[in-house]
N, C-alpha and C. Protein backbone atom coordinates (compact mmCIF):
# COMPACT_ATOMS: atom_id res chain seq x y z
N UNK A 1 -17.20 2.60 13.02
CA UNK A 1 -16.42 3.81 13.17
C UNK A 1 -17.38 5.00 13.17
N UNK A 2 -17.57 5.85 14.36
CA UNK A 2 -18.21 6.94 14.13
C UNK A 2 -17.67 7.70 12.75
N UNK A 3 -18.95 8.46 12.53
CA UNK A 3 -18.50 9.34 11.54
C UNK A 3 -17.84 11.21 12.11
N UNK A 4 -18.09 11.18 12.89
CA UNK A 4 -17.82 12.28 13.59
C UNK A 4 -16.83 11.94 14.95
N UNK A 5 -15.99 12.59 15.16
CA UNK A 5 -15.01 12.50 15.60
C UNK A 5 -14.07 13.61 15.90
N UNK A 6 -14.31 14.09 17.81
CA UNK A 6 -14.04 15.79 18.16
C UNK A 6 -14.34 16.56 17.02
N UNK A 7 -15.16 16.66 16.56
CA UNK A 7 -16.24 17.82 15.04
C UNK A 7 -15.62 17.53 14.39
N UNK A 8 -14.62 16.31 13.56
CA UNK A 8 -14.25 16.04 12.33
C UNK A 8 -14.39 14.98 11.96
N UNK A 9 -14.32 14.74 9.92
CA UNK A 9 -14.56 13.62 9.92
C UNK A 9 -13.15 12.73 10.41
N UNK A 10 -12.84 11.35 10.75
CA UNK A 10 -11.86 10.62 11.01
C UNK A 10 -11.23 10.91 9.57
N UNK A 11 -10.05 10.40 9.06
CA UNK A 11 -9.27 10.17 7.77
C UNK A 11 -9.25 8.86 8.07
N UNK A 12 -9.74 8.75 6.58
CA UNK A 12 -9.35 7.47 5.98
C UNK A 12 -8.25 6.79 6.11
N UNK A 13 -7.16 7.65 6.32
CA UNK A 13 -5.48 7.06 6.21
C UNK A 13 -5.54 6.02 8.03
N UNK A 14 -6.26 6.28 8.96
CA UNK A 14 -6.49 5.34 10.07
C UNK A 14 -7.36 4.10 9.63
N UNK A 15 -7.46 4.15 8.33
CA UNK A 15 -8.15 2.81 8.09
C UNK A 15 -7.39 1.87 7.65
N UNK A 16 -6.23 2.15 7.21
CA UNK A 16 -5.86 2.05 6.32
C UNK A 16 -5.72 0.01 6.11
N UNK A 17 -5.53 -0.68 5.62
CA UNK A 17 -5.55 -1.97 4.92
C UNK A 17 -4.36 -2.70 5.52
N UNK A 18 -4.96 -3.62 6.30
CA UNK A 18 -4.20 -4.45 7.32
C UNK A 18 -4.43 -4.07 8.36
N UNK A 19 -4.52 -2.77 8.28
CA UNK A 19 -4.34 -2.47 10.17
C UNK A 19 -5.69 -2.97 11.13
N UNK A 20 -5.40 -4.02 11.98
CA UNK A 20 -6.52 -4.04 12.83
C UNK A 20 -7.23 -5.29 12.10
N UNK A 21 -7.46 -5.85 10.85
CA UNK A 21 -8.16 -6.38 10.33
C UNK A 21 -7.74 -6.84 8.86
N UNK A 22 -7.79 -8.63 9.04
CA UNK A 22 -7.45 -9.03 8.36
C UNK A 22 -8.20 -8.85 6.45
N UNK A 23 -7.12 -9.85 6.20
CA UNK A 23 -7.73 -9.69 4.58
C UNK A 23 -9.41 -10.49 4.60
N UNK A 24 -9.26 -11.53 5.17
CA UNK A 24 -10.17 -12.13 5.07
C UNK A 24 -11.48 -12.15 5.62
N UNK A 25 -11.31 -11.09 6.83
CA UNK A 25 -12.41 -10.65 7.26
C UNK A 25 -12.68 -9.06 6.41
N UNK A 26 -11.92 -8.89 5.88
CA UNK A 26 -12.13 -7.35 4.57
C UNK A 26 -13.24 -8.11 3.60
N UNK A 27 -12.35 -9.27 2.93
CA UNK A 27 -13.25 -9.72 1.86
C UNK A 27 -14.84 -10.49 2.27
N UNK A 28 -14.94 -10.76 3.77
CA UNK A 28 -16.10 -11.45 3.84
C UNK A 28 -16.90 -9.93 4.23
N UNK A 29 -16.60 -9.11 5.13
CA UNK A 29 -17.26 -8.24 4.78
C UNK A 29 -17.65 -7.31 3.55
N UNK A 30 -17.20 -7.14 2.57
CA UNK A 30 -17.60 -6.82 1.17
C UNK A 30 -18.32 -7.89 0.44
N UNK A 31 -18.09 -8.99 0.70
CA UNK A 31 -19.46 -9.96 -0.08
C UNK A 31 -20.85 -10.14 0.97
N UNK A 32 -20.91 -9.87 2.33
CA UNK A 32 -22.08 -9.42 3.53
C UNK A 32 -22.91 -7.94 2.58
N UNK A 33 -21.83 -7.26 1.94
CA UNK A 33 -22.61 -6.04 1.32
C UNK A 33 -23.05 -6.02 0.46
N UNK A 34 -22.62 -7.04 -0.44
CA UNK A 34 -22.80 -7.39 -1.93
C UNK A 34 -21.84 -6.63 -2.40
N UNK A 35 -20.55 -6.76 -2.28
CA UNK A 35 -19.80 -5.95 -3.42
C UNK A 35 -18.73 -6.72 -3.55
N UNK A 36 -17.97 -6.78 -4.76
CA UNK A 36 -17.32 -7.63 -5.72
C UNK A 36 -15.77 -7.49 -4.74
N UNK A 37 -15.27 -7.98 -4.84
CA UNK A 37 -13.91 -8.32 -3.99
C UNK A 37 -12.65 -7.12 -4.98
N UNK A 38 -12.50 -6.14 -4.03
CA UNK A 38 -11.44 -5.22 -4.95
C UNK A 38 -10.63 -4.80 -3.46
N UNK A 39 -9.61 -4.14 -3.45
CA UNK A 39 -8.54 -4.09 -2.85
C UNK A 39 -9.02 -3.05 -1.49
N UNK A 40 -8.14 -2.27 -0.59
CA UNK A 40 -8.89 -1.05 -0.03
C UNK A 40 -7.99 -0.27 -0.57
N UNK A 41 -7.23 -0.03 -2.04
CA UNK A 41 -6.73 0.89 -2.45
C UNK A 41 -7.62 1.26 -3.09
N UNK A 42 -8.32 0.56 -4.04
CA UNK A 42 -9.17 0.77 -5.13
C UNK A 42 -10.30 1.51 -4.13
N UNK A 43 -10.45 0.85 -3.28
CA UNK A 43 -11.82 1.71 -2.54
C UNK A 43 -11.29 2.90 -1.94
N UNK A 44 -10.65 2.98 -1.70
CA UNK A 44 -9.88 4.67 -1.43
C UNK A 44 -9.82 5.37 -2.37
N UNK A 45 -9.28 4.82 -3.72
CA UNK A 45 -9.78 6.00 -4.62
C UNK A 45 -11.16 6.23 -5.28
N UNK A 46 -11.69 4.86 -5.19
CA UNK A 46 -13.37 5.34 -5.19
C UNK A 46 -13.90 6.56 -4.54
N UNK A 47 -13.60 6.70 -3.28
CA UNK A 47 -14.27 7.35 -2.06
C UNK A 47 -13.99 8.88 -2.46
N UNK A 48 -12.51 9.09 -2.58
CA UNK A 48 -12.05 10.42 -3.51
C UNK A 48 -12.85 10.76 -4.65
N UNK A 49 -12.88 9.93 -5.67
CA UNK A 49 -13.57 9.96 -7.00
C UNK A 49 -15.35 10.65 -7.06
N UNK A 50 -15.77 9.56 -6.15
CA UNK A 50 -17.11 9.88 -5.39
C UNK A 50 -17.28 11.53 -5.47
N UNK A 51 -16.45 11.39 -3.96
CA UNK A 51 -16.93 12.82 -3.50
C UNK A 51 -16.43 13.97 -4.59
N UNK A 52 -15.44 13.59 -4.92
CA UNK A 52 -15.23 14.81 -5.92
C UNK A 52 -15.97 15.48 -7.44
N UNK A 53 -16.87 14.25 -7.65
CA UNK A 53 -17.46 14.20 -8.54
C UNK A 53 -18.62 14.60 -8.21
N UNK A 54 -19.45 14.41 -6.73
CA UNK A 54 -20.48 14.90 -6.25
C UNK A 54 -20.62 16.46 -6.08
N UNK A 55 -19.34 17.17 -5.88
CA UNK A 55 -19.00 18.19 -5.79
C UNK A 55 -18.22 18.81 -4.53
N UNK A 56 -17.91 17.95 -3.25
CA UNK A 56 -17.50 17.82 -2.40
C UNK A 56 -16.05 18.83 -2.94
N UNK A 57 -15.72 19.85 -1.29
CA UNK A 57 -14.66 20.57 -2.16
C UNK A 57 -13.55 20.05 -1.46
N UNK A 58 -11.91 19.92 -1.91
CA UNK A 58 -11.09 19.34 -2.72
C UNK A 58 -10.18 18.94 -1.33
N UNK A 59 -10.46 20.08 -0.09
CA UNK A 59 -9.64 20.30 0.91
C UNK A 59 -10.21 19.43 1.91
N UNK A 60 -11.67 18.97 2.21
CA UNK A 60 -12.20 17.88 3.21
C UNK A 60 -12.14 16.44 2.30
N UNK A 61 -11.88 16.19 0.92
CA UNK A 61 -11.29 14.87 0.17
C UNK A 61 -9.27 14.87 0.73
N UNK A 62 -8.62 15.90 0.74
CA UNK A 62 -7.76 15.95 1.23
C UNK A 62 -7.42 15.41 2.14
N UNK A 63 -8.41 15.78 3.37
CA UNK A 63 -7.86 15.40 4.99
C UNK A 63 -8.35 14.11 5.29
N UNK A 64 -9.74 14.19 4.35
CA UNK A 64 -10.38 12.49 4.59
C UNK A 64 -9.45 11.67 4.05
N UNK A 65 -8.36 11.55 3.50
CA UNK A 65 -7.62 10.27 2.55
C UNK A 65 -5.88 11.10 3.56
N UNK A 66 -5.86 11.86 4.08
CA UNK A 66 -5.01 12.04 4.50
C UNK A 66 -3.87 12.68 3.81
N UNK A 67 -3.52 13.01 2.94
CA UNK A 67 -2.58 13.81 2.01
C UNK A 67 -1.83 14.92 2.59
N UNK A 68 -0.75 15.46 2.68
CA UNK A 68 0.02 16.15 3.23
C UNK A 68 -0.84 17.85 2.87
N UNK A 69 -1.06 17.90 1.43
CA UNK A 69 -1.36 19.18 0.77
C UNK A 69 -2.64 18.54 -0.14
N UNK A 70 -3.19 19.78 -0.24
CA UNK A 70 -4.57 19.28 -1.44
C UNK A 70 -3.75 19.21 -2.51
N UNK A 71 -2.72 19.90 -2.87
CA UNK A 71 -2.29 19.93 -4.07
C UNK A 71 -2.04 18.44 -5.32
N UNK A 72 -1.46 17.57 -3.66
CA UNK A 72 -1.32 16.27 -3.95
C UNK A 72 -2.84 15.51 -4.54
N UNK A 73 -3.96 15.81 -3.60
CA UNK A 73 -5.02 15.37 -3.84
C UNK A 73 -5.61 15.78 -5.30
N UNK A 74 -5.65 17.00 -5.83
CA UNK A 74 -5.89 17.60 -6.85
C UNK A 74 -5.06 16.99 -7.98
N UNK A 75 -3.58 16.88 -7.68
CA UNK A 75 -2.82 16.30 -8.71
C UNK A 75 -3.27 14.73 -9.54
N UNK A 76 -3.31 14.01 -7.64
CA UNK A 76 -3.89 12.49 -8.17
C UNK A 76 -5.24 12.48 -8.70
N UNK A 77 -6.24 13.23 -8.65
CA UNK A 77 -7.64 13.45 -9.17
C UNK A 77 -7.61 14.44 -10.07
N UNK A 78 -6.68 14.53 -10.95
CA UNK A 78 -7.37 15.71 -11.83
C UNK A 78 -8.21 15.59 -12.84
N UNK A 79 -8.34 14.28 -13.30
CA UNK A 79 -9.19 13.68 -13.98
C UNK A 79 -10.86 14.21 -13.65
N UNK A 80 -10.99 15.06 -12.30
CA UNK A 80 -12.10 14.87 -12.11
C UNK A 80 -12.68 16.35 -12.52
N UNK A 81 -11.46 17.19 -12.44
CA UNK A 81 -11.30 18.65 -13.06
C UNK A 81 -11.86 19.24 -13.78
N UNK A 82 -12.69 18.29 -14.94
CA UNK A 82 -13.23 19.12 -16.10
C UNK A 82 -14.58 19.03 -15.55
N UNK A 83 -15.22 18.32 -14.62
CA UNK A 83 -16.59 18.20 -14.29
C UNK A 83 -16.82 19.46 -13.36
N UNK A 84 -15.77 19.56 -12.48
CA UNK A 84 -15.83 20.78 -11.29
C UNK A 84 -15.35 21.80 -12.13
N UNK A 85 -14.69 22.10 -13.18
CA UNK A 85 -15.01 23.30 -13.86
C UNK A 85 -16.65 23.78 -14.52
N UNK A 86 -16.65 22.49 -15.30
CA UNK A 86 -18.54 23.07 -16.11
C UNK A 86 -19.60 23.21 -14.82
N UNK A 87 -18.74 22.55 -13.43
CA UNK A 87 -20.08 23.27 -12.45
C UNK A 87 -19.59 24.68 -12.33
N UNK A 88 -18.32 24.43 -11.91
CA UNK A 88 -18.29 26.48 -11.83
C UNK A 88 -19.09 27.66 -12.61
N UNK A 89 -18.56 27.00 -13.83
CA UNK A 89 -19.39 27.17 -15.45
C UNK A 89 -20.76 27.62 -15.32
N UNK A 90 -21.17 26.82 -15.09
CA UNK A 90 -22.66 26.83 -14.63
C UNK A 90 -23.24 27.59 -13.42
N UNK A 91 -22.70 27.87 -12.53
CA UNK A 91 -23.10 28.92 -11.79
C UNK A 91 -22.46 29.91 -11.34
N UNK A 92 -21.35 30.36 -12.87
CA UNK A 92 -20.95 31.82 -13.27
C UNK A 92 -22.05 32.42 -13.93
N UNK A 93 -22.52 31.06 -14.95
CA UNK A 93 -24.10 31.55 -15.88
C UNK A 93 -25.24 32.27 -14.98
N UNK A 94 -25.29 31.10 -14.07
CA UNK A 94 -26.62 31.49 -13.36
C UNK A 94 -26.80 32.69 -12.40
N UNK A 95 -25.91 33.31 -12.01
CA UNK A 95 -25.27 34.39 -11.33
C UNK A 95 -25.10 35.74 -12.39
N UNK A 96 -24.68 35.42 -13.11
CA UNK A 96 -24.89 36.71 -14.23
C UNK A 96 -25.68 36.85 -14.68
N UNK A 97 -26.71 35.99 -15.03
CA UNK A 97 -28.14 35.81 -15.31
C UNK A 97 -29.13 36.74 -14.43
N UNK A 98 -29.14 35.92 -13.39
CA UNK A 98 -29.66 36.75 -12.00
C UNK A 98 -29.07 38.62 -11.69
N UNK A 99 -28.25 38.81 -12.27
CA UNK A 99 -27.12 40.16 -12.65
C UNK A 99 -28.34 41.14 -13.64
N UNK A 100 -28.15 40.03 -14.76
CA UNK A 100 -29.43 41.20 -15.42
C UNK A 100 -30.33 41.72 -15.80
């Protein structure tokens, strides 16, 4: 699957589990990678988790997993909330710093 696609990324939600491709060619491709046999739900919210934790902002995790509103996305990830606050945190510091 290209990653680019007319200047966007594709959404995930066209991937989605079954479509196009069976279970069994899912699971032989994840042991070809070395990775442990888990669902493509679980890897969908990996992929969210990931990026959101990397710092990726909230509205391209949105469109990549497909969600109607970020709000939804934000709701199901808020867990990830307190990390993307202490970055804010952190370069409110460094910015006021640079201030005086």
């Amino acid at each position: 699957m290209a990653l680019v696609r007319r200047g966007r990324l594709p959404g995930l939600h066209h991937v989605a589990a079954g479509r196009g491709r069976p279970k069994a060619a899912r699971r032989a491709g994840l042991e070809r990678a070395g990775l442990p046999p888990v669902t493509f739900h679980a890897l969908w919210h990996t992929v969210a988790t990931l990026l959101l934790s990397e710092g990726e902002h909230p509205k391209v995790v949105q469109e990549l997993l497909g969600h109607a509103q970020v709000s939804i996305t934000l709701d199901r990830y808020s867990h990830m909330t307190p990390r993307l606050m202490s970055n804010a945190a952190a370069v409110m510091d460094r910015l006021l710093d640079e201030e005086a």
